[in-house]
Protein backbone atom coordinates (compact mmCIF):
# COMPACT_ATOMS: atom_id res chain seq x y z
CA UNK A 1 0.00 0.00 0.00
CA UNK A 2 1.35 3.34 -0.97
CA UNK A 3 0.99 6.01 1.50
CA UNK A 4 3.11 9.19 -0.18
CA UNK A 5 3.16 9.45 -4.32
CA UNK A 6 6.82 11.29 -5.57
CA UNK A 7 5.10 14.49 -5.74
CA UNK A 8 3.94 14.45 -2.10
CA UNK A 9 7.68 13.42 -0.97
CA UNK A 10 8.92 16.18 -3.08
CA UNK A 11 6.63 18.65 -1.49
CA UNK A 12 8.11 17.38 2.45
CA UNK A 13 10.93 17.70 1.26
CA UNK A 14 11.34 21.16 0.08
CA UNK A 15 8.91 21.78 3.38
CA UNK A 16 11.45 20.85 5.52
CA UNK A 17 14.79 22.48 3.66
CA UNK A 18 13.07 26.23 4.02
CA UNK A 19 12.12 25.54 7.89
CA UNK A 20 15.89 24.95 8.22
CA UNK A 21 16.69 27.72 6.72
CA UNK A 22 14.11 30.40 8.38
CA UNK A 23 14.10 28.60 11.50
CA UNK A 24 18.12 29.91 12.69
CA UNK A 25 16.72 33.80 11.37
CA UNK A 26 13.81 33.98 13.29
CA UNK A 27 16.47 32.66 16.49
CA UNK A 28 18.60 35.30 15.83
CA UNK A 29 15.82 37.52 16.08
CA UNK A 30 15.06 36.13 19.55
CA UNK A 31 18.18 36.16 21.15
CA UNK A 32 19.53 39.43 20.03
CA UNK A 33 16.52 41.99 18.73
CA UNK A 34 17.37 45.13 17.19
CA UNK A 35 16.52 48.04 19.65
CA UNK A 36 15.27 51.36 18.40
CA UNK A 37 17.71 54.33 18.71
CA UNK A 38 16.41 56.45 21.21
CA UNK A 39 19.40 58.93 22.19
CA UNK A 40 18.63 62.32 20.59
CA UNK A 41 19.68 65.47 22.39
CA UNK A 42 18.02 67.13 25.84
CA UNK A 43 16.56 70.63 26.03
CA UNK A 44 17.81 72.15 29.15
CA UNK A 45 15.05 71.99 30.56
CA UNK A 46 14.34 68.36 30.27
CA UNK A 47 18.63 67.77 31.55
CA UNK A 48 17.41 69.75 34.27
CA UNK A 49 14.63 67.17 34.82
CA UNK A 50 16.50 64.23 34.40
CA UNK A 51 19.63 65.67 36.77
CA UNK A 52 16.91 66.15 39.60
CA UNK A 53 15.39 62.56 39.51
CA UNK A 54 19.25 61.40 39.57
CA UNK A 55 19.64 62.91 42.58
CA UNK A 56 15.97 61.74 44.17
CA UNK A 57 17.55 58.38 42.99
CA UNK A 58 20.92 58.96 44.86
CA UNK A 59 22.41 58.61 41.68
CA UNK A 60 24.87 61.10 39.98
CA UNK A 61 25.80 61.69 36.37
CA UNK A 62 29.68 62.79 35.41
CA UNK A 63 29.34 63.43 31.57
CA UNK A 64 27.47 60.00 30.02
CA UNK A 65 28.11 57.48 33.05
CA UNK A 66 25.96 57.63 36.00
CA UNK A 67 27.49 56.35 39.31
CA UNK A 68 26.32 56.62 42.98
CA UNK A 69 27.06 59.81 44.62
CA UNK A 70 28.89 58.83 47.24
CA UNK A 71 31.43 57.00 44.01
CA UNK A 72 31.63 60.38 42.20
CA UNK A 73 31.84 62.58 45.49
CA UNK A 74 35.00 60.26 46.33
CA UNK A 75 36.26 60.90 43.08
CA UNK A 76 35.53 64.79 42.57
CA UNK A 77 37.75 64.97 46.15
CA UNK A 78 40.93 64.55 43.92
CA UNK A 79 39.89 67.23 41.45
CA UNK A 80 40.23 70.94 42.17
CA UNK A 81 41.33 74.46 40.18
CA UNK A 82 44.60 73.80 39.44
CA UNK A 83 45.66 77.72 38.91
CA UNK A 84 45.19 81.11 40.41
CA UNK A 85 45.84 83.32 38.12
CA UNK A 86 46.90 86.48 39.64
CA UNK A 87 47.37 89.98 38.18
CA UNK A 88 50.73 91.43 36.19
CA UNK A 89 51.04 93.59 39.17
CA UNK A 90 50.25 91.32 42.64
CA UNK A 91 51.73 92.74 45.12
CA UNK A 92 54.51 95.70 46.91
CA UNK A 93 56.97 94.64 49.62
CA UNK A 94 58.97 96.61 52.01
CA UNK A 95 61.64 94.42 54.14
CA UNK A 96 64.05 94.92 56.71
CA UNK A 97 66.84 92.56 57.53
CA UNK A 98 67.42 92.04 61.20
CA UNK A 99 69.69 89.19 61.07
CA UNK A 100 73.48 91.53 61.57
CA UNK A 101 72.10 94.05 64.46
CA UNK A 102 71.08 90.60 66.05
CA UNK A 103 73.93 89.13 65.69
CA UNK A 104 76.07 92.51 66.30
CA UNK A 105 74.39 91.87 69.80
CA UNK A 106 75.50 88.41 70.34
CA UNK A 107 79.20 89.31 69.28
CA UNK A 108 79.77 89.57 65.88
CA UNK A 109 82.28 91.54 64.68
CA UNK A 110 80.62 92.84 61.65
CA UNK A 111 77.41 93.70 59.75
CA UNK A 112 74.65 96.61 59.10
CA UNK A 113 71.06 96.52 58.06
CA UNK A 114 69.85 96.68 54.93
CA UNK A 115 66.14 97.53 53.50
CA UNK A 116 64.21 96.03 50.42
CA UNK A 117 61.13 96.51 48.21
CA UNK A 118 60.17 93.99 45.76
CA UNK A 119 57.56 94.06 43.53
CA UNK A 120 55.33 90.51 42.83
CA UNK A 121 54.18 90.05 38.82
CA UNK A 122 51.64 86.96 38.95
CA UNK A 123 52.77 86.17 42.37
CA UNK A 124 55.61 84.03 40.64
CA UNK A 125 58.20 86.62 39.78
CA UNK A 126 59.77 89.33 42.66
CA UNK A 127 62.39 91.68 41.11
CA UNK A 128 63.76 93.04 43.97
CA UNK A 129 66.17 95.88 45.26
CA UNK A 130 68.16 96.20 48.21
CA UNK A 131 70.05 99.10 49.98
CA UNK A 132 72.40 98.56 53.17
CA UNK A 133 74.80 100.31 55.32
CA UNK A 134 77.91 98.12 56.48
CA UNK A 135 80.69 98.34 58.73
CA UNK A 136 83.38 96.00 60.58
CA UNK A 137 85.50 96.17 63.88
CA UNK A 138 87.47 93.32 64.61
CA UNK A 139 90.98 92.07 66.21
CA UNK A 140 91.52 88.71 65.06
CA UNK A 141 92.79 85.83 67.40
CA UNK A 142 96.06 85.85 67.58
CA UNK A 143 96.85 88.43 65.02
CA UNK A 144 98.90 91.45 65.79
CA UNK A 145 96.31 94.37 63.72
CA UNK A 146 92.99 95.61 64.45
CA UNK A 147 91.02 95.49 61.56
CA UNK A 148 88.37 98.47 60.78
CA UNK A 149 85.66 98.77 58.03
CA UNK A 150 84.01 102.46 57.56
CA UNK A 151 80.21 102.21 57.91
CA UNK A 152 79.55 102.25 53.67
CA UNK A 153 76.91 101.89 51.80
CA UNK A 154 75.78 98.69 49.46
CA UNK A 155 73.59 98.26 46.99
CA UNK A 156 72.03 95.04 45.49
CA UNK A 157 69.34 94.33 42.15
CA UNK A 158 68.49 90.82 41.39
CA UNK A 159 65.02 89.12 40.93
CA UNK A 160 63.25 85.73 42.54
CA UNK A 161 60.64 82.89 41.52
CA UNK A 162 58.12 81.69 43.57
CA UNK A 163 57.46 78.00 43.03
CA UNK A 164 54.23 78.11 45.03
CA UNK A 165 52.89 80.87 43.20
CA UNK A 166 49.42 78.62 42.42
CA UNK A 167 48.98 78.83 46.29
CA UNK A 168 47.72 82.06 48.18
CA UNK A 169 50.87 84.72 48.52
CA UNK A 170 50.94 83.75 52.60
CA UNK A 171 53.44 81.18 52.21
CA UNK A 172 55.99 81.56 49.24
CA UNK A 173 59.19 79.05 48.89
CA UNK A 174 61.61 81.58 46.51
CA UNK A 175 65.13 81.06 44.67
CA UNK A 176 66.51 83.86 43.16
CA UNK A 177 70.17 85.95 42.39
CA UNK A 178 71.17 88.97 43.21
CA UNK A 179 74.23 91.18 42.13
CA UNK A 180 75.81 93.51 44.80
CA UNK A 181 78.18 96.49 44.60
CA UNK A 182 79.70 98.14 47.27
CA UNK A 183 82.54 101.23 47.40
CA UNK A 184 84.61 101.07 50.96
CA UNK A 185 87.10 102.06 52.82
CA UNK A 186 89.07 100.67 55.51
CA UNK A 187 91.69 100.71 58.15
CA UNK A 188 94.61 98.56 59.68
CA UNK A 189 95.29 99.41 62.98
CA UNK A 190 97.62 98.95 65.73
CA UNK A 191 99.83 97.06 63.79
CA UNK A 192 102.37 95.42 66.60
CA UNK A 193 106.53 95.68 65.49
CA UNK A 194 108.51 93.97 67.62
CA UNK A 195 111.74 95.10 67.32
CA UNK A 196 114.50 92.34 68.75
CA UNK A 197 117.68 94.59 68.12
CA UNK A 198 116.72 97.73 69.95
CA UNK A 199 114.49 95.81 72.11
CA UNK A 200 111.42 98.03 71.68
CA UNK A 201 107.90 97.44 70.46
CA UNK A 202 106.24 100.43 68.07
CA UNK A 203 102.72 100.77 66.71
CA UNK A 204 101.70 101.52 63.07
CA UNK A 205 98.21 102.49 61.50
CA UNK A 206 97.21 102.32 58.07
CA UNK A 207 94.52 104.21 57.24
CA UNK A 208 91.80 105.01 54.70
CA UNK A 209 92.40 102.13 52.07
CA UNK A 210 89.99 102.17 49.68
CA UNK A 211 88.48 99.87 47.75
CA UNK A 212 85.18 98.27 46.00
CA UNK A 213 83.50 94.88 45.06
CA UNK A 214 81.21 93.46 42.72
CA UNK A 215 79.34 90.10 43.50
CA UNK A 216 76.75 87.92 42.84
CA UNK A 217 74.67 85.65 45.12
CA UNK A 218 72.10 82.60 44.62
CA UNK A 219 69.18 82.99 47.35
CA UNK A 220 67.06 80.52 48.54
CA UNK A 221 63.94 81.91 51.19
CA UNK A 222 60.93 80.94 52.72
CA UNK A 223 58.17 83.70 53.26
CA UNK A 224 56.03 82.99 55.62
CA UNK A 225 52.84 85.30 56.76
CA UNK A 226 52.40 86.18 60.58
CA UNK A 227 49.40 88.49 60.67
CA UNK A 228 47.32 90.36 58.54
CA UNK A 229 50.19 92.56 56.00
CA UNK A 230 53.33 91.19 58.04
CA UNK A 231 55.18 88.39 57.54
CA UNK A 232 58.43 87.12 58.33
CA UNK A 233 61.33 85.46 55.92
CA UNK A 234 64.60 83.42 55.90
CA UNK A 235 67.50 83.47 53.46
CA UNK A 236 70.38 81.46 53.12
CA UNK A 237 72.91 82.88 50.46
CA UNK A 238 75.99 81.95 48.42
CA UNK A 239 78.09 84.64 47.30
CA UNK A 240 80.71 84.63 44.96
CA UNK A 241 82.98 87.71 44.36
CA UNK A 242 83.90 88.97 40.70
CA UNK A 243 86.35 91.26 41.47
CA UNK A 244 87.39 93.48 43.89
CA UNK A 245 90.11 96.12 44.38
CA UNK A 246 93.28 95.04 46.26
CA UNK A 247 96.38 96.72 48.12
CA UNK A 248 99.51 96.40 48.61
CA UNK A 249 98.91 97.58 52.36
CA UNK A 250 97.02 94.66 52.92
CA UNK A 251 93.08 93.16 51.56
CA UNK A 252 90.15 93.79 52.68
CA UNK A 253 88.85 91.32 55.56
CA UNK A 254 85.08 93.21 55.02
CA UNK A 255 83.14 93.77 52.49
CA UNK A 256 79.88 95.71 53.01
CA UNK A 257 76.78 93.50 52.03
CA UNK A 258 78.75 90.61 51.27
CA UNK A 259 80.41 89.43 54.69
CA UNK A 260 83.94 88.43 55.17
CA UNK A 261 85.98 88.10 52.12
CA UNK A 262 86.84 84.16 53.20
CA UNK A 263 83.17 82.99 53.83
CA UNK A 264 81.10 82.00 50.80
CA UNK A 265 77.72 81.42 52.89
CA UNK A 266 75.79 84.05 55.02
CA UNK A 267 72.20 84.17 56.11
CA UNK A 268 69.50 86.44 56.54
CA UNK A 269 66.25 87.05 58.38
CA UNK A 270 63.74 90.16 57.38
CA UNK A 271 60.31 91.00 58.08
CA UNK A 272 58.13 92.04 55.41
CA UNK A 273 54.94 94.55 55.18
CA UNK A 274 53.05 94.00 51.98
CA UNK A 275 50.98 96.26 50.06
CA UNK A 276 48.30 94.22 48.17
CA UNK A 277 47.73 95.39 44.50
CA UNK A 278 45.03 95.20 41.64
CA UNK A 279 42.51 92.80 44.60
CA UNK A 280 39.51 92.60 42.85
CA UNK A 281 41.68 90.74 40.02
CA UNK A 282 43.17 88.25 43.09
CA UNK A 283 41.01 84.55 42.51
CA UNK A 284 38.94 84.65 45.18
CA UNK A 285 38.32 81.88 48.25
CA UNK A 286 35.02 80.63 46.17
CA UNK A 287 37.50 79.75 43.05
CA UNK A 288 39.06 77.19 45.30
CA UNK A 289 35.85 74.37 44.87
CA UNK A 290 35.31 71.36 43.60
CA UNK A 291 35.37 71.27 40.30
CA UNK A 292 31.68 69.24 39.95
CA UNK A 293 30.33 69.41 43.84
CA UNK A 294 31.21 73.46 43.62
CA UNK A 295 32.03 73.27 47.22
CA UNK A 296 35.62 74.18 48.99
CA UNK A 297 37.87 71.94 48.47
CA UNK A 298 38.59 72.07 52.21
CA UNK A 299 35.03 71.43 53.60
CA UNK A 300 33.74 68.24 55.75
CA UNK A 301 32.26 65.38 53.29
CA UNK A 302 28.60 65.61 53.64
CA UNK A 303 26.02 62.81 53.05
CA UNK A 304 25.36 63.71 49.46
CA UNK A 305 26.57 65.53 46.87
CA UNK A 306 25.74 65.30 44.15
CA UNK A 307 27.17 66.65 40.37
CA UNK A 308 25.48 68.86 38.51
CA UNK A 309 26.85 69.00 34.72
CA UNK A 310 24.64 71.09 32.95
CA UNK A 311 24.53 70.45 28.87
CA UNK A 312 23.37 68.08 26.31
CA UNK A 313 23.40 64.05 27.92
CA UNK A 314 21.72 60.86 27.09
CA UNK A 315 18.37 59.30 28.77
């Protein structure tokens, strides 16, 4: 008995060869469909919308990723303005340095004062000038002279960089150079000859030697503020002479604004008044925020904060 003619096997046949071949489409279809694009650009109004049920939500949104706000506010703690840009013309500065009458007062045989005004461009650069009086008065040990330096004036020019000048101008950490000048005179006196033959000691003076000096210096200082306008500093200096004028008589042991001829190293300590300039151009205190949160940088976490971004974004 037949139960399928060759047309009717035919017709399974090609029944069966398209349901193998639709049947792994219409899987595909399953497994992955195609999903509408939706993104299309926000009004502000409708960002505004969307930023506010974000933060119902606890939720924050930092450009096209959103992330809990507690995530982003632990993030947006390492982000702040990373320059204050200051004015051309910052800041005036009128210093006295203290350091020789101290020490004058603890013994030393030499020194002055000296008074300088600096000028601050962008709180970063501080040409600076510096007047001084000088003067020396000393018997060395075991030497047989007293050595004498006329009070004289000094003169220096030189210019500093502020390496923290992205901070406020209360603390400042400065290297700079300065060239000095100086025209002098001196004395030698009380110049012990012993003299063996005749058995008799005499006394000689040499006076009013004159000379100058021309030097340079590399300065390294810390400014540091004390209150309000004043502030205090501290200088350590190398100096290095160019040239100087010698005689026959005998060197120099002093040099006005430099220090002892032998000694390359000196210190200083000055206190500053400062004379702010151009202040409504200064950034302010309400520059220094986070750069999302928009609170200080400095303030106590708090339980949510969350970013506002305003602009286009995807929902």
């Amino acid at each position: 008995m037949k139960f399928f003619t060759g047309s009717s096997i035919a017709r399974v046949v090609a029944i069966i060869l398209a349901a193998c071949c639709l049947l792994p489409i219409f899987a595909q279809r399953r497994i992955t469909p195609v999903k509408p694009k939706t993104n299309k650009v926000m009004t502000a109004k409708e960002n505004d919308a969307k930023i506010a049920e974000l933060k119902r939500q606890g939720l924050v949104m930092v450009g096209d990723t959103i992330l809990p706000d507690t995530v982003a506010a632990m993030l947006n703690d390492t982000l702040k303005i990373t320059r204050m840009k200051y004015p051309l013309l910052t800041s005036v500065t009128i210093g006295a340095n203290v350091w020789d009458p101290v020490m004058r007062l603890l013994g030393q045989k030499y020194g002055g004062i000296d008074f300088s005004a600096e000028l601050s461009l962008w709180n970063r650069i501080f040409p600076i000038v510096e007047l001084g009086i000088g003067a020396a008065n000393n018997k060395p040990d075991e030497k047989n002279y007293t050595y004498k330096g006329n009070m004289a004036l000094y003169g220096k020019i030189g210019c500093s960089y502020n390496f923290k000048y992205n901070n406020k101008p209360d603390y400042m950490a400065l290297v700079g150079f300065r060239l000095g000048y100086s025209n002098f005179k001196y004395s030698i006196n009380d110049i012990s000859i012993d003299n063996g033959y005749w058995q008799e000691n005499s006394t000689l003076n040499i006076s009013d030697l004159k000379s100058h000096a021309l030097w340079g210096e590399l300065a390294v200082a810390m400014h540091i503020k004390l209150y309000k306008n004043w502030s205090a500093g501290w200088t350590v200096k190398y100096h290095f002479l160019f040239n100087y004028k010698s005689n026959p008589s005998g060197d120099p042991w002093y040099i006005p604004g430099y220090g002892t001829r032998g000694s390359a190293i000196s210190a200083a300590m000055s206190i500053y008044y400062t004379l702010p300039l151009n202040t409504d151009k200064w950034p302010s205190d309400d520059e220094e925020k986070n750069v999302y949160t928009g609170e200080p940088i400095d303030a106590p976490a708090s339980g949510s904060r969350p970013v506002v971004i305003p602009g286009p974004g995807s929902r």
